[in-house]
N, C-alpha and C. Protein backbone atom coordinates (compact mmCIF):
# COMPACT_ATOMS: atom_id res chain seq x y z
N UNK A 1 71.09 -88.35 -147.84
CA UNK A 1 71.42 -89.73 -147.56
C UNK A 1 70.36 -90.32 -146.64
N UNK A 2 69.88 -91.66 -147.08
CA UNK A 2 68.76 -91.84 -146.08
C UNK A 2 69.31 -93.18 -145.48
N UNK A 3 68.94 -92.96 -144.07
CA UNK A 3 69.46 -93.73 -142.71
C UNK A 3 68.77 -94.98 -143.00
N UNK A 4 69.55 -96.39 -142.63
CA UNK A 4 68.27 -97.74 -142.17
C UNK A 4 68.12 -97.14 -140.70
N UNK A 5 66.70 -98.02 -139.99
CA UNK A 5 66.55 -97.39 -138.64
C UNK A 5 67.46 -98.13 -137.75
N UNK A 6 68.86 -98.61 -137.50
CA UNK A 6 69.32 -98.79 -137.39
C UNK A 6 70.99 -98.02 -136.84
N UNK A 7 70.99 -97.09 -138.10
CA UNK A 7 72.37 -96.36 -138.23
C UNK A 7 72.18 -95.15 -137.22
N UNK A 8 70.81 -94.32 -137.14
CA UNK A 8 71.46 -93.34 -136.51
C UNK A 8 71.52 -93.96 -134.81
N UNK A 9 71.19 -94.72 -134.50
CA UNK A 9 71.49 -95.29 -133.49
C UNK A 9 73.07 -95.63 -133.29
N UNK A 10 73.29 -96.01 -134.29
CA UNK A 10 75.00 -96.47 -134.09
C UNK A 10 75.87 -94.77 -134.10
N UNK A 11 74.90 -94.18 -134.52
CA UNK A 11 76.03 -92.25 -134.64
C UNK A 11 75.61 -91.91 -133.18
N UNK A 12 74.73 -92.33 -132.76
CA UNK A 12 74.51 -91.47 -131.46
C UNK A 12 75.75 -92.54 -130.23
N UNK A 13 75.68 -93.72 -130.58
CA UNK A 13 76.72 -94.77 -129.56
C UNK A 13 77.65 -93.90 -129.67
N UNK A 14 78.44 -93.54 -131.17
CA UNK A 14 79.62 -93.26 -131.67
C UNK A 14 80.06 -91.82 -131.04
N UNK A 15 79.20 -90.96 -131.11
CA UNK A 15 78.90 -89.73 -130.37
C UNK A 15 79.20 -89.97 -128.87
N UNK A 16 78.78 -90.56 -128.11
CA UNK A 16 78.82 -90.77 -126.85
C UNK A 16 79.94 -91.69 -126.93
N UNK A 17 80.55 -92.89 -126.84
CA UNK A 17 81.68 -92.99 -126.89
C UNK A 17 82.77 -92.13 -126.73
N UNK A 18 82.54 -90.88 -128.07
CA UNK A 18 83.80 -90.07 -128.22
C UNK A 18 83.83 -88.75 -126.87
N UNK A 19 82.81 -88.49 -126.80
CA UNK A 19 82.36 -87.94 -126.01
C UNK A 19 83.44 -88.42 -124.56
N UNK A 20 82.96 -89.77 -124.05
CA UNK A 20 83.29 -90.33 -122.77
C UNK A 20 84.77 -90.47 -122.99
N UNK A 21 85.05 -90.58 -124.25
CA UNK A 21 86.98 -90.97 -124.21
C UNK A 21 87.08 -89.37 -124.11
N UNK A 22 87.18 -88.60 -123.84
CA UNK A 22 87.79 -87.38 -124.09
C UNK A 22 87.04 -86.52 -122.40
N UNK A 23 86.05 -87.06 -121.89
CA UNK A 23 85.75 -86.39 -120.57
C UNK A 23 85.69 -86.91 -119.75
N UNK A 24 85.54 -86.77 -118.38
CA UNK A 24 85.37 -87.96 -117.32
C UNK A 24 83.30 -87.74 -117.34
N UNK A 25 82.66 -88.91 -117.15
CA UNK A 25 81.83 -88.56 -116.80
C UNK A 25 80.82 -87.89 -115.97
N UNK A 26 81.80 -87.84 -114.65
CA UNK A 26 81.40 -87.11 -113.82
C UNK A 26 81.29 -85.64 -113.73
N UNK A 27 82.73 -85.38 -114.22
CA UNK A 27 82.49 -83.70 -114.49
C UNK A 27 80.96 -83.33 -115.70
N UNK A 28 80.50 -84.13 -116.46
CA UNK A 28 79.80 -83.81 -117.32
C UNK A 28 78.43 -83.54 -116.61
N UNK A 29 78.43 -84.74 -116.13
CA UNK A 29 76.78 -84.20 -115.53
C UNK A 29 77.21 -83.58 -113.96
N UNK A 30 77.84 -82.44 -113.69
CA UNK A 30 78.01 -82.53 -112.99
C UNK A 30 76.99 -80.88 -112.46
N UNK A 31 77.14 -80.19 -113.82
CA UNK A 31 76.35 -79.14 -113.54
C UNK A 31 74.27 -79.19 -113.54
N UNK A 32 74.02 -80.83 -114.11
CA UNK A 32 72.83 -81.67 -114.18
C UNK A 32 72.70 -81.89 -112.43
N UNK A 33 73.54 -82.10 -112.11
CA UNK A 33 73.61 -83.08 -110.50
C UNK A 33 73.61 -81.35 -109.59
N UNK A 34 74.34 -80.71 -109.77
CA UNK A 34 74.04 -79.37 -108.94
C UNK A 34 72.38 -78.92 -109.42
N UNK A 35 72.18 -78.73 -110.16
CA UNK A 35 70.68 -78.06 -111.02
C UNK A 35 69.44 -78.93 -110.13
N UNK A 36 69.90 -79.96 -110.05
CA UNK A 36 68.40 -80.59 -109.52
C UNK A 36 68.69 -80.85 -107.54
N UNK A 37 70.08 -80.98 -107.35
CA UNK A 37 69.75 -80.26 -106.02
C UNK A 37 69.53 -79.04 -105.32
N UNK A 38 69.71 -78.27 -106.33
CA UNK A 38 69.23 -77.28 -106.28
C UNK A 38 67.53 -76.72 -106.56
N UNK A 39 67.03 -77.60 -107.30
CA UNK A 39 65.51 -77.80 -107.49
C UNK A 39 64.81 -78.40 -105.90
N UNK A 40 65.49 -79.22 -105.26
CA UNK A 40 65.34 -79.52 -104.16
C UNK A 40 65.33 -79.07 -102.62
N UNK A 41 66.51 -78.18 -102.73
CA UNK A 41 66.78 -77.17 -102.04
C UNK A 41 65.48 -76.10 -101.70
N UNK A 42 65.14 -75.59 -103.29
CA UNK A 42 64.09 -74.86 -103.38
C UNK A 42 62.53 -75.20 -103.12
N UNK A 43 62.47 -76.35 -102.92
CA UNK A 43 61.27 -77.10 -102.73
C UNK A 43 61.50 -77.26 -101.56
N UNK A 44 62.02 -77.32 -100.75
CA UNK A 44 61.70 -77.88 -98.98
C UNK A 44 62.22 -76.23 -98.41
N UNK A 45 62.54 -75.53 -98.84
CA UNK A 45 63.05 -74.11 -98.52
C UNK A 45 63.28 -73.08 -99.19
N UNK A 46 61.80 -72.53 -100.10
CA UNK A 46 61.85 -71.76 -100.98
C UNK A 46 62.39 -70.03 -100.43
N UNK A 47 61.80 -70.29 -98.91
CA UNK A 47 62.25 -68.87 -98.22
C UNK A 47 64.14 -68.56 -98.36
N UNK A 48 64.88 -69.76 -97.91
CA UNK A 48 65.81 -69.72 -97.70
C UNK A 48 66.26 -69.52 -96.23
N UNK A 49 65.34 -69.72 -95.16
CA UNK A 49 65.33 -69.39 -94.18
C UNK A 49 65.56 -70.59 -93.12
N UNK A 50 65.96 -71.71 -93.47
CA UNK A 50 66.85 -72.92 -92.92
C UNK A 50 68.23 -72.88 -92.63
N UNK A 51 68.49 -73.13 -91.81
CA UNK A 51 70.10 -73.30 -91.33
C UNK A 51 70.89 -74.24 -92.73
N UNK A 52 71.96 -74.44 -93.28
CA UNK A 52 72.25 -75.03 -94.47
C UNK A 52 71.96 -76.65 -93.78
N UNK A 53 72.84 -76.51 -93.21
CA UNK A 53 72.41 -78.24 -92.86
C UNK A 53 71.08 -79.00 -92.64
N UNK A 54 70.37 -78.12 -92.40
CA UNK A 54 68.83 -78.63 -91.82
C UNK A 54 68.13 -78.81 -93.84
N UNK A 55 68.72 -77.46 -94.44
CA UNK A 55 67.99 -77.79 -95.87
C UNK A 55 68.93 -78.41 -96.83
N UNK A 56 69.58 -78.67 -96.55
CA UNK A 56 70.70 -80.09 -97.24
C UNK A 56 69.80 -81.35 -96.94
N UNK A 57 69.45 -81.62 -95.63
CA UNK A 57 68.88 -83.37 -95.31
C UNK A 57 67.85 -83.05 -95.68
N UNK A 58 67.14 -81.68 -95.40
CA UNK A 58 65.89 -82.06 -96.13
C UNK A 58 65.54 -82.37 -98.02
N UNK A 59 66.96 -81.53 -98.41
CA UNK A 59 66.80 -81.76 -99.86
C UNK A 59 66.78 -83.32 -100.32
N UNK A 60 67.60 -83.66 -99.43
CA UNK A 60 67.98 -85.01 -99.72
C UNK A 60 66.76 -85.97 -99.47
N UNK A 61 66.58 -85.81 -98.56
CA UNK A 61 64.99 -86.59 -98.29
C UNK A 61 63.95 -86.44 -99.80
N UNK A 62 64.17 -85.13 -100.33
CA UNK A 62 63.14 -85.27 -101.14
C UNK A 62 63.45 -85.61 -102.31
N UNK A 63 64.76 -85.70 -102.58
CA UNK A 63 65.65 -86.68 -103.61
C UNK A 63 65.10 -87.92 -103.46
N UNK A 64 65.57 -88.24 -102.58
CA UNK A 64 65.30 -89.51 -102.12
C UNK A 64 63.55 -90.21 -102.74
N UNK A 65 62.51 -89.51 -102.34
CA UNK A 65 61.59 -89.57 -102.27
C UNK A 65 61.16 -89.53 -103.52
N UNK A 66 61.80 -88.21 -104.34
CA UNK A 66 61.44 -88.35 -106.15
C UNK A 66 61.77 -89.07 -106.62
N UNK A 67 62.84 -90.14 -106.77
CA UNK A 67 63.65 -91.31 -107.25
C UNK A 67 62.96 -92.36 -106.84
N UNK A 68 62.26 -92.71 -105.29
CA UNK A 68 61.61 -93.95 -105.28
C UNK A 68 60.34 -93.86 -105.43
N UNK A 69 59.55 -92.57 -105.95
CA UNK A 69 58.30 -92.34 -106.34
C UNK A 69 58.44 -92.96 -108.40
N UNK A 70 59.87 -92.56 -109.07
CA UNK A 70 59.81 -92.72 -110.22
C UNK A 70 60.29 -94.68 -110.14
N UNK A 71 60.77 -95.04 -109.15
CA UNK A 71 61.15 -96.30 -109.45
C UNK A 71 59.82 -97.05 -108.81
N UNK A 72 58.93 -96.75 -108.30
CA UNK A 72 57.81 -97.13 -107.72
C UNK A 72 56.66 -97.35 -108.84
N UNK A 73 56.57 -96.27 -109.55
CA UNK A 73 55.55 -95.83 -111.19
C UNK A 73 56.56 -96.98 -112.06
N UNK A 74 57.64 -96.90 -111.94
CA UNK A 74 58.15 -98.13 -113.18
C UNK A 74 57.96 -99.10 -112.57
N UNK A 75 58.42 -99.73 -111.72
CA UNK A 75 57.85 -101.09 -111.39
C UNK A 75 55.68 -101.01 -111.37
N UNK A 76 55.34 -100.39 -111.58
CA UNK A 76 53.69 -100.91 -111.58
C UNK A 76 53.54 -100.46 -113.18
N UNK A 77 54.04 -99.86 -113.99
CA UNK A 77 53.86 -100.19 -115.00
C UNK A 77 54.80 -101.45 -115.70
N UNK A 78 55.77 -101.92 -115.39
CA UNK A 78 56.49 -103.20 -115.39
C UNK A 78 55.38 -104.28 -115.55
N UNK A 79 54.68 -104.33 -113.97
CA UNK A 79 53.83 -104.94 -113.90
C UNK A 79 52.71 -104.73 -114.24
N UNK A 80 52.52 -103.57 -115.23
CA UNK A 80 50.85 -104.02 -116.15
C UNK A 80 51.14 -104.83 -117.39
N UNK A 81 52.40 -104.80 -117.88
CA UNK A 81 52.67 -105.21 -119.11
C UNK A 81 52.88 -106.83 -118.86
């Protein structure tokens, strides 16, 4: 059966839709949201040799820092276009 480029766009909505009626979203990405603070964790304290709290703020800082480094690159390519 061949797709207009159009349709499989509407199976993937339809997909996700069914998806969201049947889970909460949060639990879903929830093992996404542990995984990359945990990427973070490991980047400001690969030893493991930080008190937890000291490498919690620091993870966070560098959360922080990857998110307004990627919203920083989209706004200047925003503005080349």
């Amino acid at each position: 059966m061949s797709l207009t480029p159009e349709q499989p766009r509407l199976r993937a909505q339809i997909g996700a839709y069914r998806l969201h009626a049947k889970y909460d979203s949060r639990e879903l990405a929830l093992p996404a949201r542990r995984a990359l603070l945990a990427r973070f964790e490991r980047e400001v304290d690969p030893e493991g040799a930080l008190p937890v709290a000291a490498r919690m703020r620091r993870a966070e800082c560098a959360r922080k820092t990857y998110f307004k480094a990627l919203a920083l690159k989209d706004s200047v390519s925003r503005a080349r276009r």
